[in-house]
C-alpha atoms as a PDB file:
ATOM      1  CA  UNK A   1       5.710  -9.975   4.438  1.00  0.00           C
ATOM      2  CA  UNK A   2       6.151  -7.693   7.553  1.00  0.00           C
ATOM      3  CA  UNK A   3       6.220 -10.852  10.161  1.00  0.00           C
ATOM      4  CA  UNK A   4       8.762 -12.700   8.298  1.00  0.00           C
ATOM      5  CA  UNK A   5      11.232  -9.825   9.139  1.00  0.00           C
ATOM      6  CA  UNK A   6       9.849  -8.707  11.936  1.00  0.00           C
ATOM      7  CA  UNK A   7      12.450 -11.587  13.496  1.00  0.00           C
ATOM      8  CA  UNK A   8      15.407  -9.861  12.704  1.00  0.00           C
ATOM      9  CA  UNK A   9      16.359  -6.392  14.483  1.00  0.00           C
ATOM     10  CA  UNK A  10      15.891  -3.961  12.486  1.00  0.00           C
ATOM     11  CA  UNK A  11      18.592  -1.391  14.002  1.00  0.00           C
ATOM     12  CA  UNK A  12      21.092  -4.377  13.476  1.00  0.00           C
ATOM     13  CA  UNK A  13      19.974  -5.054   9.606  1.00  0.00           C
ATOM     14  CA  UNK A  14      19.542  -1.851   6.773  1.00  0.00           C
ATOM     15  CA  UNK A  15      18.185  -4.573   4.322  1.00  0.00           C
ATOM     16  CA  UNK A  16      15.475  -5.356   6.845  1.00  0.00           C
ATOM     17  CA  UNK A  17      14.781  -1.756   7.365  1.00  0.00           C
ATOM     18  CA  UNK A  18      14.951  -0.685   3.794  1.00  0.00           C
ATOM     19  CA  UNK A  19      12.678  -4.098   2.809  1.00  0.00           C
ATOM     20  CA  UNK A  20       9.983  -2.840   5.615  1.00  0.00           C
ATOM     21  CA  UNK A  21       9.838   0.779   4.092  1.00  0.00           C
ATOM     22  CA  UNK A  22       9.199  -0.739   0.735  1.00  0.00           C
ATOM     23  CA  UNK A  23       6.610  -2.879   1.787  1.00  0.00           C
ATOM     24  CA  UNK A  24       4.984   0.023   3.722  1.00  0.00           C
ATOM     25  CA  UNK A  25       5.170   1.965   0.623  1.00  0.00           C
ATOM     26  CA  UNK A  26       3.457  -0.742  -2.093  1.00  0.00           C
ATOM     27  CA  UNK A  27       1.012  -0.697   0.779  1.00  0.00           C
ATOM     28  CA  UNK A  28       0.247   2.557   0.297  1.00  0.00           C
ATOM     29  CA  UNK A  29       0.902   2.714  -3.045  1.00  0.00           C
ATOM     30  CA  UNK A  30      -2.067  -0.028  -3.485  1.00  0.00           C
ATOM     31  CA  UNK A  31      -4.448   1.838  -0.952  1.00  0.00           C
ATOM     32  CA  UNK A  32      -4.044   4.682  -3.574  1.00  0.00           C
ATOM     33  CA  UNK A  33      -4.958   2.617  -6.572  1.00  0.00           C
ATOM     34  CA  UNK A  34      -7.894   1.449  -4.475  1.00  0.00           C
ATOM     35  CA  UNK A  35      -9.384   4.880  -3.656  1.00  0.00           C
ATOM     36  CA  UNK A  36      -8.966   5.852  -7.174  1.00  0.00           C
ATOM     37  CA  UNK A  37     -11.017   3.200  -8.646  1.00  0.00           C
ATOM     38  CA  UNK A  38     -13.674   3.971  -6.026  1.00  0.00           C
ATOM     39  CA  UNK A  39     -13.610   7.370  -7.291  1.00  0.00           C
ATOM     40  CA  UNK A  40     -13.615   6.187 -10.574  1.00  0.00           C
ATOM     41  CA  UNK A  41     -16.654   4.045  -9.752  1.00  0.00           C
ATOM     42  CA  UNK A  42     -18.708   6.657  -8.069  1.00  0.00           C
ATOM     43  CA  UNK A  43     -17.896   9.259 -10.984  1.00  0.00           C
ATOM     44  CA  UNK A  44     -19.501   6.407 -13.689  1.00  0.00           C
ATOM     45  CA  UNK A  45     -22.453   5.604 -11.137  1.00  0.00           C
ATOM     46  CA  UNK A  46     -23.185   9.462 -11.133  1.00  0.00           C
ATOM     47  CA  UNK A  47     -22.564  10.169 -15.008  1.00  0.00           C
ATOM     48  CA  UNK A  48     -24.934   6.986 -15.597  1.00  0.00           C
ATOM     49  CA  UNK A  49     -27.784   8.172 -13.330  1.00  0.00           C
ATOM     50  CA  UNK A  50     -27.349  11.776 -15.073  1.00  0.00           C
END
């Protein structure tokens, strides 16, 4: 998603800009998801060996 906009100027265009900062933020927002099923994970692992 971020090189199909990376084209346009993002100083010129606030759509591009605002459409960047979303897609940084579902980034994030899935990176967060990810760590807590990790955690998640390693909590089960250690309540199954206990």
């Amino acid at each position: 998603m971020k090189i199909a906009v990376s084209n346009f100027s993002p100083d010129r265009n606030p759509a591009v800009r605002t459409f960047n900062g979303l897609d940084s933020s579902i980034d994030e927002f899935f990176e967060l998801v990810y760590q807590i099923n990790r955690l998640r994970r390693l909590l089960y692992m250690i309540s199954s060996i206990v």
